[in-house]
Protein backbone atom coordinates (compact mmCIF):
# COMPACT_ATOMS: atom_id res chain seq x y z
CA UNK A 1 22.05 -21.59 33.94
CA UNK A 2 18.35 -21.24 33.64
CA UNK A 3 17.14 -18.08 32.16
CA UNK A 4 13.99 -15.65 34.21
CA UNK A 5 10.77 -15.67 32.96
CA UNK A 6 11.58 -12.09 32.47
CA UNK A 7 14.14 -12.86 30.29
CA UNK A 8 11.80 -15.17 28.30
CA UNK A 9 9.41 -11.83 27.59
CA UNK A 10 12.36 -10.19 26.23
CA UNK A 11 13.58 -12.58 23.90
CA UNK A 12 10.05 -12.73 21.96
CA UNK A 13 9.66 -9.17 21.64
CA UNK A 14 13.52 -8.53 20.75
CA UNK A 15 13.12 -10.15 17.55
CA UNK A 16 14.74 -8.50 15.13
CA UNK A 17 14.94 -8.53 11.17
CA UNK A 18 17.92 -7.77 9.59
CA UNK A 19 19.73 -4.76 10.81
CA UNK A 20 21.56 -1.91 8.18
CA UNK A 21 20.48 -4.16 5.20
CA UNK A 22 18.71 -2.04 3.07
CA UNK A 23 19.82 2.41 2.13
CA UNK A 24 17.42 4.93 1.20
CA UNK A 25 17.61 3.57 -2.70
CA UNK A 26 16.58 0.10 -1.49
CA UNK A 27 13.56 1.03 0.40
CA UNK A 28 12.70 3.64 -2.19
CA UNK A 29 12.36 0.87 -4.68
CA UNK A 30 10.19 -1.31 -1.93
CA UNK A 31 7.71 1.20 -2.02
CA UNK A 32 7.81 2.04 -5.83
CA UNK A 33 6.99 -1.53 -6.41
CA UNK A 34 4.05 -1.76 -3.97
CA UNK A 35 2.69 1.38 -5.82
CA UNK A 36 3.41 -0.25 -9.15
CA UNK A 37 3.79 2.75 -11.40
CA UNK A 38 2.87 0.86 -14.75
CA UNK A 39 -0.20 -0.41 -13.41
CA UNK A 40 -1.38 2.42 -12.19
CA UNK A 41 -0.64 4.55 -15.33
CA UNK A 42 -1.56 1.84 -17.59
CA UNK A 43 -4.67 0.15 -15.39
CA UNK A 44 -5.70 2.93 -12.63
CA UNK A 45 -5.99 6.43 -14.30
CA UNK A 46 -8.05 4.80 -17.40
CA UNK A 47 -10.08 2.73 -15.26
CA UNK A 48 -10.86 6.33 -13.16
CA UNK A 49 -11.84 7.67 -16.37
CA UNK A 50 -13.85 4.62 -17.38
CA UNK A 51 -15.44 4.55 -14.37
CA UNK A 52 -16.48 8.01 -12.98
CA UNK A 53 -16.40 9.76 -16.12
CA UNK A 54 -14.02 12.71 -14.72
CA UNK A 55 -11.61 14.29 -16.99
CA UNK A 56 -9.40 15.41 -14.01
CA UNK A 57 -7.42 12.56 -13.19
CA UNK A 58 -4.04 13.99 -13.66
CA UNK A 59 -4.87 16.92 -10.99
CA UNK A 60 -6.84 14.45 -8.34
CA UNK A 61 -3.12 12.61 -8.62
CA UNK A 62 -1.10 15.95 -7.93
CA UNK A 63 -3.97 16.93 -5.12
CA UNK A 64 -3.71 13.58 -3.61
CA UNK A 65 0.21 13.73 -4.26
CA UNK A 66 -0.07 17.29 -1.84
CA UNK A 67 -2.49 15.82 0.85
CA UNK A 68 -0.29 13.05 1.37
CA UNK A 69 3.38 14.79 1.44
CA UNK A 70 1.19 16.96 4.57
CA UNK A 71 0.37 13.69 5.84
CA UNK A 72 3.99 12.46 5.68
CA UNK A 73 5.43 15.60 7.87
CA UNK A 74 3.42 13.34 10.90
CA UNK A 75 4.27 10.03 9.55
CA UNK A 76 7.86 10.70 9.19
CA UNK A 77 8.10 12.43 12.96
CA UNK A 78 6.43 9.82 14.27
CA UNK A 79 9.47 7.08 12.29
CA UNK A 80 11.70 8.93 13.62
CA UNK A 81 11.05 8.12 17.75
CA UNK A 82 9.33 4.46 16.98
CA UNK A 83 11.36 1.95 15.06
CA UNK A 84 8.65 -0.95 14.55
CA UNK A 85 8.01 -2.82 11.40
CA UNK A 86 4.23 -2.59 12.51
CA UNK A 87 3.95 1.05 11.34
CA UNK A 88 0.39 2.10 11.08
CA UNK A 89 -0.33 0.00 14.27
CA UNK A 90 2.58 1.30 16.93
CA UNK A 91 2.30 4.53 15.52
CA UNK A 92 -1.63 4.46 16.20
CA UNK A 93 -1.24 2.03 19.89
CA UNK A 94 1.44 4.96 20.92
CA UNK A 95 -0.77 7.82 19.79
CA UNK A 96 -4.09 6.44 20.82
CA UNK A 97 -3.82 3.62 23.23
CA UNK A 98 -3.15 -0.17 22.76
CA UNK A 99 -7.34 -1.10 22.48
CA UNK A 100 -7.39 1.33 19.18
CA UNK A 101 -3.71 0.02 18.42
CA UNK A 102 -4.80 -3.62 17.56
CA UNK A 103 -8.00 -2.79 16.03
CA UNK A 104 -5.66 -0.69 13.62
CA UNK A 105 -3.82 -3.89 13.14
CA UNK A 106 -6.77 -6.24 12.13
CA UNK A 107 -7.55 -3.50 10.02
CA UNK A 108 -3.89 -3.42 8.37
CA UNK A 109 -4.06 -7.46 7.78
CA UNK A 110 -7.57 -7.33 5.93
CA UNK A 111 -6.06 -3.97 3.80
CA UNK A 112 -2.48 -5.38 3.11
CA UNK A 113 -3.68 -9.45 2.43
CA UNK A 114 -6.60 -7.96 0.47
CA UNK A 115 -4.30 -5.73 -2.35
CA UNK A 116 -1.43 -8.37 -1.96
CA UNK A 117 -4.17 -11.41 -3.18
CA UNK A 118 -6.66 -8.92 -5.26
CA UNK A 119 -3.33 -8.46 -7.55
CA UNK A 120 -2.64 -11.91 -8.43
CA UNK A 121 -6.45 -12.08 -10.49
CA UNK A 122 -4.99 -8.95 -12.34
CA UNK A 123 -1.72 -10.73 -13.00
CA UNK A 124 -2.89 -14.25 -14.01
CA UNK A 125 -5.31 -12.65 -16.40
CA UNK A 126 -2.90 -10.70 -18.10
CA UNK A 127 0.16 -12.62 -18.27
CA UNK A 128 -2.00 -15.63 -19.61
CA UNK A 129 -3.45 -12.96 -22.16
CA UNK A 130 0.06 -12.14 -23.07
CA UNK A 131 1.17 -15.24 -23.68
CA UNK A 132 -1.71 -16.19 -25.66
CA UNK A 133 -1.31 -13.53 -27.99
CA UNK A 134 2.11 -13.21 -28.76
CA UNK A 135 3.51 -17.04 -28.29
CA UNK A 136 -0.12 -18.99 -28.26
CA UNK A 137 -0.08 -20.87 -25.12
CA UNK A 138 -3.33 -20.75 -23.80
CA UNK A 139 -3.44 -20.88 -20.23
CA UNK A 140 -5.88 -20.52 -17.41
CA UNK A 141 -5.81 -17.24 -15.49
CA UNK A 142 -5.12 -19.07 -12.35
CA UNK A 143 -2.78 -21.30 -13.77
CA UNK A 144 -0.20 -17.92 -14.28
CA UNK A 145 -1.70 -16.72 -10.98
CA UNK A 146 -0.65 -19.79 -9.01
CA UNK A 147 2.96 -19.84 -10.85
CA UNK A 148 3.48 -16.09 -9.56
CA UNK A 149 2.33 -17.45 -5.90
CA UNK A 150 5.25 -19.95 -5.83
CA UNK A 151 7.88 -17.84 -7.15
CA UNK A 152 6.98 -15.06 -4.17
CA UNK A 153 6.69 -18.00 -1.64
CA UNK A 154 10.41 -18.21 -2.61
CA UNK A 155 11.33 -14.97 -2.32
CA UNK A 156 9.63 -13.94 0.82
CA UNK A 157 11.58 -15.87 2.66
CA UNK A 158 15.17 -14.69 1.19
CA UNK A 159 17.55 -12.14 2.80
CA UNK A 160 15.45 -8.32 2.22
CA UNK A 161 18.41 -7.39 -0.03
CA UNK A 162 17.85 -10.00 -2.57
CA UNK A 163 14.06 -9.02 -2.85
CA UNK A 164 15.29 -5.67 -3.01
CA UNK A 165 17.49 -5.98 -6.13
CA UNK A 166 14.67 -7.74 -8.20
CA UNK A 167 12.00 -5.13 -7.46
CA UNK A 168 15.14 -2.80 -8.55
CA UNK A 169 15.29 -4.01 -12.09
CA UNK A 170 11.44 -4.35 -12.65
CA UNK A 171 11.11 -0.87 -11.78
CA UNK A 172 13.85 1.30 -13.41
CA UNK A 173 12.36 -0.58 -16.19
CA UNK A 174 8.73 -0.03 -16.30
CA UNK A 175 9.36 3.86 -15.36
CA UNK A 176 11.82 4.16 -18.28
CA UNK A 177 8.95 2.49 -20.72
CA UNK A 178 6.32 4.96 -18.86
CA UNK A 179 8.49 8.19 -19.24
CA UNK A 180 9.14 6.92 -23.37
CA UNK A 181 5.42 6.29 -24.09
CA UNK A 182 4.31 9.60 -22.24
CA UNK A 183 7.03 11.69 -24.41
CA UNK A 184 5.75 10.04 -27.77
CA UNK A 185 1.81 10.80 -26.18
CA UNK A 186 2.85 14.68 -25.90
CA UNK A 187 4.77 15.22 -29.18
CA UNK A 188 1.70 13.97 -31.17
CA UNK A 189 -1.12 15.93 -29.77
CA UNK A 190 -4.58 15.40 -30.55
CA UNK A 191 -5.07 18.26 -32.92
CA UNK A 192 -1.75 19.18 -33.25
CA UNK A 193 -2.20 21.34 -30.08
CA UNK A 194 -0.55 20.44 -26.16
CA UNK A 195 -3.48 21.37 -23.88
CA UNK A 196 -3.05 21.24 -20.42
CA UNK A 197 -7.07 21.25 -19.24
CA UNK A 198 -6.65 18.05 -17.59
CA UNK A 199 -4.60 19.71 -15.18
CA UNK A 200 -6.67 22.58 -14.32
CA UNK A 201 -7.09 22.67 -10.79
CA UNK A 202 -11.14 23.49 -11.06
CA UNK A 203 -11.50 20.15 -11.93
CA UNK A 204 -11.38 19.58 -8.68
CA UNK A 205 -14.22 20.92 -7.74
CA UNK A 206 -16.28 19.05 -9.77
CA UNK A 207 -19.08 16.83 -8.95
CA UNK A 208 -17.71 13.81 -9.38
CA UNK A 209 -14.80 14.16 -7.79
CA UNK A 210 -14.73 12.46 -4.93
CA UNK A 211 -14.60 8.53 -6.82
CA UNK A 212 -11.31 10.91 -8.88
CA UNK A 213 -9.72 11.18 -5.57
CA UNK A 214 -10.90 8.00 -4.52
CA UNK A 215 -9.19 6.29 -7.47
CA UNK A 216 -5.95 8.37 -7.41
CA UNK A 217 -5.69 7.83 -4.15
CA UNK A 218 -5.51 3.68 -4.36
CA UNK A 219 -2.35 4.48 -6.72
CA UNK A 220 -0.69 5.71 -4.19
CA UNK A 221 -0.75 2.93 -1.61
CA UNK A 222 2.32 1.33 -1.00
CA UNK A 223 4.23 4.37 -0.03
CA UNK A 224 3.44 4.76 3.38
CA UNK A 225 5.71 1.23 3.89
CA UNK A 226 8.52 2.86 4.29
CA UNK A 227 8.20 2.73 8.16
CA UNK A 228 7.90 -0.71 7.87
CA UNK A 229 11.03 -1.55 6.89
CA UNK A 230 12.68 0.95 9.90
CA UNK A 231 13.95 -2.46 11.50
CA UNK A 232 15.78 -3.08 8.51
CA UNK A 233 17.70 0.00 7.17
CA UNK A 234 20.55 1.89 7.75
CA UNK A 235 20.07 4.40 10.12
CA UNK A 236 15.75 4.37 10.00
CA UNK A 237 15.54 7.72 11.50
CA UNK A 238 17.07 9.62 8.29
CA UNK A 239 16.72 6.45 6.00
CA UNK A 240 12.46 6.30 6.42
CA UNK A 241 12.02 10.14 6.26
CA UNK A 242 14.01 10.59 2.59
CA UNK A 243 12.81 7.30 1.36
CA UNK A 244 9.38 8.66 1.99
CA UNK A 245 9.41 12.42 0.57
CA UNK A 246 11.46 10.52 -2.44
CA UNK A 247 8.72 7.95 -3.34
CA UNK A 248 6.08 10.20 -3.05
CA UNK A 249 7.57 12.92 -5.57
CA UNK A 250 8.30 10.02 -8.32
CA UNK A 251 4.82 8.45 -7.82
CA UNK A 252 3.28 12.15 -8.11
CA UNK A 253 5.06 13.12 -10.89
CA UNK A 254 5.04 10.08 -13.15
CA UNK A 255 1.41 9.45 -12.04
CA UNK A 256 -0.04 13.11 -12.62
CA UNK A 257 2.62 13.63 -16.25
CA UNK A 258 1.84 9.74 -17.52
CA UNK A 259 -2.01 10.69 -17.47
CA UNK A 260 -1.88 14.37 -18.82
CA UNK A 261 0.48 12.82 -21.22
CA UNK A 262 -2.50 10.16 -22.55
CA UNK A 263 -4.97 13.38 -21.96
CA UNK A 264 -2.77 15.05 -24.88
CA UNK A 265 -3.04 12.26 -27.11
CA UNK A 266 -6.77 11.84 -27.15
CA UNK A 267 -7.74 15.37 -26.57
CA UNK A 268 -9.30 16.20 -23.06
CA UNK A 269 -12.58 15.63 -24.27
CA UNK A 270 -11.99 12.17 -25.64
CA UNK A 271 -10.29 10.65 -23.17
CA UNK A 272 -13.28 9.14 -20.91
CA UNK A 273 -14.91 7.58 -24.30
CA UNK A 274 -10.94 6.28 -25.30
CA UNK A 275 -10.73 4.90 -22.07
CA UNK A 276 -14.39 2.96 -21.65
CA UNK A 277 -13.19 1.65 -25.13
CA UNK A 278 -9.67 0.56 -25.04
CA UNK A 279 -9.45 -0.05 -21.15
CA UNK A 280 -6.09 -1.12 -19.94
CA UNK A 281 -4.48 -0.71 -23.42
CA UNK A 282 -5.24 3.04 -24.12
CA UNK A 283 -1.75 4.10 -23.02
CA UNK A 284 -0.49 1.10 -25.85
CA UNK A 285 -3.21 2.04 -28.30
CA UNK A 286 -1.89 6.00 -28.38
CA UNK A 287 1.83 5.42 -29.18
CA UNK A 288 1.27 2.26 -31.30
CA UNK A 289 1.15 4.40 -34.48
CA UNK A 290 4.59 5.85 -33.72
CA UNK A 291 6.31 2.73 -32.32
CA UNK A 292 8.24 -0.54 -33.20
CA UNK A 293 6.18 -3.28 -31.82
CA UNK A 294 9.51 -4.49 -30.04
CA UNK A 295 8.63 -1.35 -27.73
CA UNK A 296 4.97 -2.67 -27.57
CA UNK A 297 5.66 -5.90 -26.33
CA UNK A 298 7.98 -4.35 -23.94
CA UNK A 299 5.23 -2.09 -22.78
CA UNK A 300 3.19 -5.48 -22.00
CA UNK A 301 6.08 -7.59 -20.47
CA UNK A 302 6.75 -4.67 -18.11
CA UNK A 303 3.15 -4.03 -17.38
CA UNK A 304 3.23 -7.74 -16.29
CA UNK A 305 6.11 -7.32 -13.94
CA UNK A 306 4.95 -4.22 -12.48
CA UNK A 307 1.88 -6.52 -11.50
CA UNK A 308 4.41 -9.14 -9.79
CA UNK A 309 6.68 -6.67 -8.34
CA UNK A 310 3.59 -4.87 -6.69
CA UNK A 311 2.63 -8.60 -5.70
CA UNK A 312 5.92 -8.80 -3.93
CA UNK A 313 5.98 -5.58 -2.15
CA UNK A 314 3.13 -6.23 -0.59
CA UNK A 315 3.66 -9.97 0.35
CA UNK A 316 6.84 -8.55 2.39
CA UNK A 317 4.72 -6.01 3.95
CA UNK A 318 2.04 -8.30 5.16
CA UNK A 319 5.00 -10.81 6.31
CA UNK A 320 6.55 -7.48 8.59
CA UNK A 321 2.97 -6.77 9.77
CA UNK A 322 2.49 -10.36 11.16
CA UNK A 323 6.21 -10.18 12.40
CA UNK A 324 5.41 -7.36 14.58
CA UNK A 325 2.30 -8.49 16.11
CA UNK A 326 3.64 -12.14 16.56
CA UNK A 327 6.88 -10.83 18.27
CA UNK A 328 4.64 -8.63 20.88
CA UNK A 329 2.21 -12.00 21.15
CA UNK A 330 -0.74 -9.78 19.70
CA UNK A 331 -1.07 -12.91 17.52
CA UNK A 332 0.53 -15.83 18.12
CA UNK A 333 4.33 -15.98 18.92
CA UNK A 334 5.28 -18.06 16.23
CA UNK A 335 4.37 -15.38 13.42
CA UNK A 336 7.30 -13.35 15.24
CA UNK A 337 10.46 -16.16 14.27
CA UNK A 338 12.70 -14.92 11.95
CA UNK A 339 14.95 -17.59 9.76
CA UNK A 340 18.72 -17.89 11.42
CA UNK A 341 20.22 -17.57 7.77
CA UNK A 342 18.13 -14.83 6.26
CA UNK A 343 16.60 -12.71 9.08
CA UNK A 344 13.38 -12.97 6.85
CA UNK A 345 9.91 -13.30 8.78
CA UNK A 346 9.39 -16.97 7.90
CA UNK A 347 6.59 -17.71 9.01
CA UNK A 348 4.86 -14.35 8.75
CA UNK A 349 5.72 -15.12 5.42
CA UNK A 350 4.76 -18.36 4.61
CA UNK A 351 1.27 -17.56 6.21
CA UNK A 352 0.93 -15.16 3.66
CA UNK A 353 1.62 -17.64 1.26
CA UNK A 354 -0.72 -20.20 2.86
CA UNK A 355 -3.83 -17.69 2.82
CA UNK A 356 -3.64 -16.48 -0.88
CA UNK A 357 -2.99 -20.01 -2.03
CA UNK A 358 -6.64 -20.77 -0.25
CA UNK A 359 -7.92 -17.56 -1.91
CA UNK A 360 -6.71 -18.27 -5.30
CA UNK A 361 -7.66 -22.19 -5.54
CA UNK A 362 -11.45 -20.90 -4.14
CA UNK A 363 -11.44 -18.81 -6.93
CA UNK A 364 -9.97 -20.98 -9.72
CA UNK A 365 -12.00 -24.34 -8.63
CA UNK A 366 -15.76 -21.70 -8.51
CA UNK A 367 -14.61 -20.09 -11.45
CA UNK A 368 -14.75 -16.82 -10.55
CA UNK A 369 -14.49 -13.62 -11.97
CA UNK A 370 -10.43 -13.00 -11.41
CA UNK A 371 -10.22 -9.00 -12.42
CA UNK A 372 -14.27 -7.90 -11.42
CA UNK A 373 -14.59 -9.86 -7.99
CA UNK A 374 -10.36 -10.42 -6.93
CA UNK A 375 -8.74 -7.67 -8.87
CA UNK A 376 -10.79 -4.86 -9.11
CA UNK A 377 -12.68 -5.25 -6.02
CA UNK A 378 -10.29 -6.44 -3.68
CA UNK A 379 -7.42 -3.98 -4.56
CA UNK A 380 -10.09 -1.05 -4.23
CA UNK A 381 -11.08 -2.67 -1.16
CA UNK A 382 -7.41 -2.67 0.20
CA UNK A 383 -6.91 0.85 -0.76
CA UNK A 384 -9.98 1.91 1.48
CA UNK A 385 -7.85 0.07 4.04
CA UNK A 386 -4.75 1.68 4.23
CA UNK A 387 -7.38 5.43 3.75
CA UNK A 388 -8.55 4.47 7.05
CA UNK A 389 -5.09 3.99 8.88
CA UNK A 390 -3.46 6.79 7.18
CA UNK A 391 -6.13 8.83 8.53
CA UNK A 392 -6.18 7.15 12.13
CA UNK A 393 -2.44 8.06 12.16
CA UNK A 394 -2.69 11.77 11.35
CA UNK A 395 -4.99 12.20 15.02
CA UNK A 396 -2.71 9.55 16.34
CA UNK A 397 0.28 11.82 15.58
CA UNK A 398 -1.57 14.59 17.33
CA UNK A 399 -2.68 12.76 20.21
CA UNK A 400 1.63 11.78 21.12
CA UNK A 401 2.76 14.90 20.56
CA UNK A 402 -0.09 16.42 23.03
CA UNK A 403 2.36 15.66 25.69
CA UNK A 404 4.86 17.59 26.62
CA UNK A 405 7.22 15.01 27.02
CA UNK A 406 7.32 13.36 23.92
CA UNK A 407 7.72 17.32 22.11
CA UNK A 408 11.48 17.35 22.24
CA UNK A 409 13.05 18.32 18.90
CA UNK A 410 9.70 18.07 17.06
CA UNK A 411 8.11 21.28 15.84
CA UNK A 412 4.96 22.60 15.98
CA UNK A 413 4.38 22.05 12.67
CA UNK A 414 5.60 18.83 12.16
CA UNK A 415 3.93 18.22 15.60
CA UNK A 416 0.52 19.24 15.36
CA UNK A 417 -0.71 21.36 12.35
CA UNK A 418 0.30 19.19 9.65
CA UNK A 419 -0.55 15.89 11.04
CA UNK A 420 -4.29 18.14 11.97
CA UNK A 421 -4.01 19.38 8.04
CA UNK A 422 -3.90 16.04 7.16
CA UNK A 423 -6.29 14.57 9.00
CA UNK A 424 -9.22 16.84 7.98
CA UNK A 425 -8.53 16.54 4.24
CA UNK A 426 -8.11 12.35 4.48
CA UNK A 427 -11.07 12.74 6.49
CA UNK A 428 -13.19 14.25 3.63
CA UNK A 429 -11.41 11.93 1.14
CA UNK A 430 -12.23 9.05 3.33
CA UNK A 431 -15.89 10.19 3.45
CA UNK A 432 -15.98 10.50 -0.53
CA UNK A 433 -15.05 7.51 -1.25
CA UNK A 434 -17.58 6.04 1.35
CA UNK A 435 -20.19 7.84 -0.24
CA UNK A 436 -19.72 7.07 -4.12
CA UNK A 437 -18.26 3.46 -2.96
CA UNK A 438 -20.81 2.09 -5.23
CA UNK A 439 -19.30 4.13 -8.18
CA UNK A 440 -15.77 2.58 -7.54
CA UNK A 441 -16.94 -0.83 -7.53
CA UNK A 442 -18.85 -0.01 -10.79
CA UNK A 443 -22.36 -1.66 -9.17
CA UNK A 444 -24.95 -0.16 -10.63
CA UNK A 445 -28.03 -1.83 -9.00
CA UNK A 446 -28.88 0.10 -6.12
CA UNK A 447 -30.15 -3.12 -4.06
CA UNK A 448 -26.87 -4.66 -3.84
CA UNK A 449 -25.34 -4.77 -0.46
CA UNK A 450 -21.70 -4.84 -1.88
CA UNK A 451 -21.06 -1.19 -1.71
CA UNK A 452 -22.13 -1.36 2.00
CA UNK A 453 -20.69 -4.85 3.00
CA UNK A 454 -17.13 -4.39 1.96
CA UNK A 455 -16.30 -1.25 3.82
CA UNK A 456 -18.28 -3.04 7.09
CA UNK A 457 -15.64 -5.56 6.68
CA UNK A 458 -13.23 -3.04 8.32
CA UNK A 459 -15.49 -2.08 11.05
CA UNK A 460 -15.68 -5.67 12.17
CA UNK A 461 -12.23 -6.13 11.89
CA UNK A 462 -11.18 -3.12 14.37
CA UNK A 463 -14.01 -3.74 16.81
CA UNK A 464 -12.46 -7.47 16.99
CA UNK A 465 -9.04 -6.24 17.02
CA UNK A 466 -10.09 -4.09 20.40
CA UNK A 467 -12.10 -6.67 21.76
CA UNK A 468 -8.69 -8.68 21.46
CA UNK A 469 -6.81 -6.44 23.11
CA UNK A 470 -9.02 -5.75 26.13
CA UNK A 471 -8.96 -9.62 26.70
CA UNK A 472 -4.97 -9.51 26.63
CA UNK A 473 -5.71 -6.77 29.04
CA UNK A 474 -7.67 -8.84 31.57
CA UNK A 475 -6.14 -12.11 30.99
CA UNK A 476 -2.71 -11.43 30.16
CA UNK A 477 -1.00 -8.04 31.10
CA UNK A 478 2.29 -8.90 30.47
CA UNK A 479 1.27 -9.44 26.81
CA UNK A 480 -0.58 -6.85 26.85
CA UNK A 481 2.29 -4.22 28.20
CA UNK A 482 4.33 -4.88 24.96
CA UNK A 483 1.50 -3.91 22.38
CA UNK A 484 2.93 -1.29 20.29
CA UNK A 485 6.47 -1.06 21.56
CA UNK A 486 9.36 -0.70 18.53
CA UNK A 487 12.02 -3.11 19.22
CA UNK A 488 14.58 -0.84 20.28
CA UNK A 489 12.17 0.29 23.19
CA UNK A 490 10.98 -3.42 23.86
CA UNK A 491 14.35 -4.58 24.64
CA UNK A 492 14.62 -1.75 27.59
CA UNK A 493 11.42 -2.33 29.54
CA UNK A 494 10.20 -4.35 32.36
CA UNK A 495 6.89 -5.81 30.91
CA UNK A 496 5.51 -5.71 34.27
CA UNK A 497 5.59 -2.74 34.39
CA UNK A 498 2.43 -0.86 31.86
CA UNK A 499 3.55 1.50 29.28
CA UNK A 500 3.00 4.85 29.63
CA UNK A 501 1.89 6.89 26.52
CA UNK A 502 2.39 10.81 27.03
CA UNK A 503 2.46 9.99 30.79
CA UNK A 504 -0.12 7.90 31.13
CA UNK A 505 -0.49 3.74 31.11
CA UNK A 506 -2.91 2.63 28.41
């Protein structure tokens, strides 16, 4: 028996990834990965001393810590009435309209592909200076690079579970090396005295602030995808809020008490000049004097996974992004098939592969800068990103809950004032770190068009994302009528008929 053309629709945007695979532990350690704790603590807060020259790191990571658990009252409401695996982009086409929906999504690929690729010039570089100074291979950069690529080509297209279990190990370990190298940093205090300036909450009123938040913030990034593994957990509408609140209190904590920790150490007033001249190994540097160098080279193996495990996490969330928009033909269908055996986005994954392999082999065969022009600026790039749709979201959230209908069981606070909280302070974040962009990228020339080139990137990708969308819109309404829609929702609509959005069709 033939099948309707209605029928058809349904079956592309029914899709589905693997149901009630993955608990609130699993997703937690999704998440944790993507924010890569030892890379941050080793890498992030000594770069954001290095760089801006402001002493309070450790309270910009507990302010941005606070901003973002007000942002998360929204974020979490809004999980808990759309199930999509687009997150940022169905939250935003639901809130706003479908137009600003896929603009959000062009702007999600260029943030997600950018920190997913920038991290593989970070982990080449280091894992080939690893193994050139403890075993004496010596390797080219891309040469690790391009070995990590293959084994996450692998794994991205494995059951969510197995992924899952490796990003497990990796991180229980790195946080149990962080939490041991911050205690030995506190019980030998610079001056025999435990200061806590670094955590004095005028620093954040300082001048130079705004590249501190700027930088804290970008250690944080990874968190939010919690909401896009909804499709896949047990029971999203408890699993996404708990996994969210949980992530966010670990990466606070261990962020904010791994940097005081190295603070301590050095003394408050040494730490920028420690960290301009020991760079990524400060937080090895402190405790070396009062360690075995077993735990040393532990330190560095672990700061190498965190570095792949982060390159993971964000390989499956680009793959889940693609997914979503393939399944509702906002790109092409075929991103939207999942493997019969697995469940896993195949080819949203593979294209992931596909594009950082490109990236990587331009980079290698121009020799390139890997951590200045990949690393560093692309993973600063990315984090500006993901600022801009966690900010989008907050009026988003705002803008659904305006209508009376969609209210039900959703309080005014979770509702409307925090989501409005939240948007005015990632506003004024988002405006810092436009503002001393140049600082963050560490250009100094005041010619160079970097500063203002990179950030334009995103405006060209959203206006092209909305141009998109208002061709679907004039050329193909049915494929237009499913931008945005969770799959739960999809599988109960007519797509000729428009969605309606607080009561009206967008």
């Amino acid at each position: 028996m033939s099948r309707s053309r209605h029928d058809d629709r349904t079956d592309i945007v029914a899709r589905t990834l693997a149901r009630n695979r993955l608990g609130v532990p699993a997703v937690v350690f999704f998440v944790l990965a993507a924010a890569a704790p030892l890379t941050v603590v080793a890498g992030g807060a000594t770069t954001g001393w290095a760089v801006t020259g402001v002493i309070g790191i450790p309270v910009a990571y507990l302010a941005v810590a606070a901003v973002l658990a007000v942002f998360s009252v929204g974020y979490t409401a809004m999980s808990r009435r759309i199930v999509n695996s687009g997150a940022f982009y169905s939250y935003i086409a639901q809130g706003l309209g479908r137009v600003p929906g896929v603009g959000a999504a062009f702007v999600a690929q260029l943030a997600y592909n950018t920190m997913q690729i920038g991290l593989y010039g970070g982990f080449g570089v280091v894992l080939a200076g690893l193994l050139d100074d403890r075993a004496g291979i010596d390797l080219p950069w891309w040469c690790c690079a391009f070995a990590a690529w293959a084994v996450i080509g692998v794994l991205g297209v494995l059951r969510v579970d197995v992924n899952g279990r490796v990003l497990a190990v990796l991180l229980v370990a790195e946080i149990a090396v962080a939490v041991v190298y911050g205690a030995v940093a506190v019980t030998h205090p610079a001056g025999g005295t435990i200061t806590f300036d670094t955590l004095a909450p005028s620093w954040l009123l300082d001048t130079g602030i705004g590249a501190g938040l700027a930088t804290a913030i970008a250690g944080f990034v990874g968190f939010e995808a919690t909401a896009v593994y909804a499709e896949e957990t047990k029971d999203p509408r408890r699993t996404v809020p708990r996994a969210t609140y949980l992530a966010l209190l670990v990466i606070g904590l261990l962020y904010a008490a791994s940097s005081w920790a190295m603070s301590v150490a050095t003394g408050p007033a040494g730490i920028v000049d420690r960290a301009k001249a020991d760079g990524t190994e400060l937080m090895f540097t402190i405790v070396a004097p009062y360690l075995h160098r077993a735990w040393l080279d532990v330190g560095h193996v672990l700061f190498v996974t965190s570095l792949f495990a982060a390159l993971l996490a964000f390989h499956n969330t680009v793959a889940r992004y693609s997914f979503a928009l393939g399944r509702e033909r906002v790109l092409p269908a075929w991103l939207g098939a999942t493997s019969a055996r697995t469940n896993a986005p195949v080819w949203g994954s593979l294209t992931q592969t596909a594009v950082a392999g490109v990236v990587l082999a331009v980079y290698s065969v121009n020799g390139l800068d890997p951590i200045l022009y990949l690393f560093f600026w692309w993973t600063v790039l990315g984090g500006l990103g993901v600022l801009v749709l966690m900010t989008a979201t907050s009026v988003a959230v705002v803008a659904f809950f305006a209508h009376p209908g969609n209210r039900t069981g959703t309080g005014l606070w979770s509702r409307a004032i925090a989501p409005g909280v939240a948007a005015a302070a990632l506003t004024y974040v988002l405006w810092l770190t436009l503002t001393q962009f140049d600082v963050l990228l560490g250009v100094t020339d005041p010619a160079s068009p970097w500063p203002v080139v990179l950030p334009a990137l995103y405006g060209a990708a959203a206006v092209l994302g909305m141009a998109w969308a208002l061709l679907l819109r004039a050329r193909s309404p049915q494929r237009y009528a499913t931008i945005g829609l969770g799959a739960d929702s999809a599988i109960a609509m007519s797509f000729t008929t428009p969605m309606r959005v607080g009561g009206v069709a967008r």
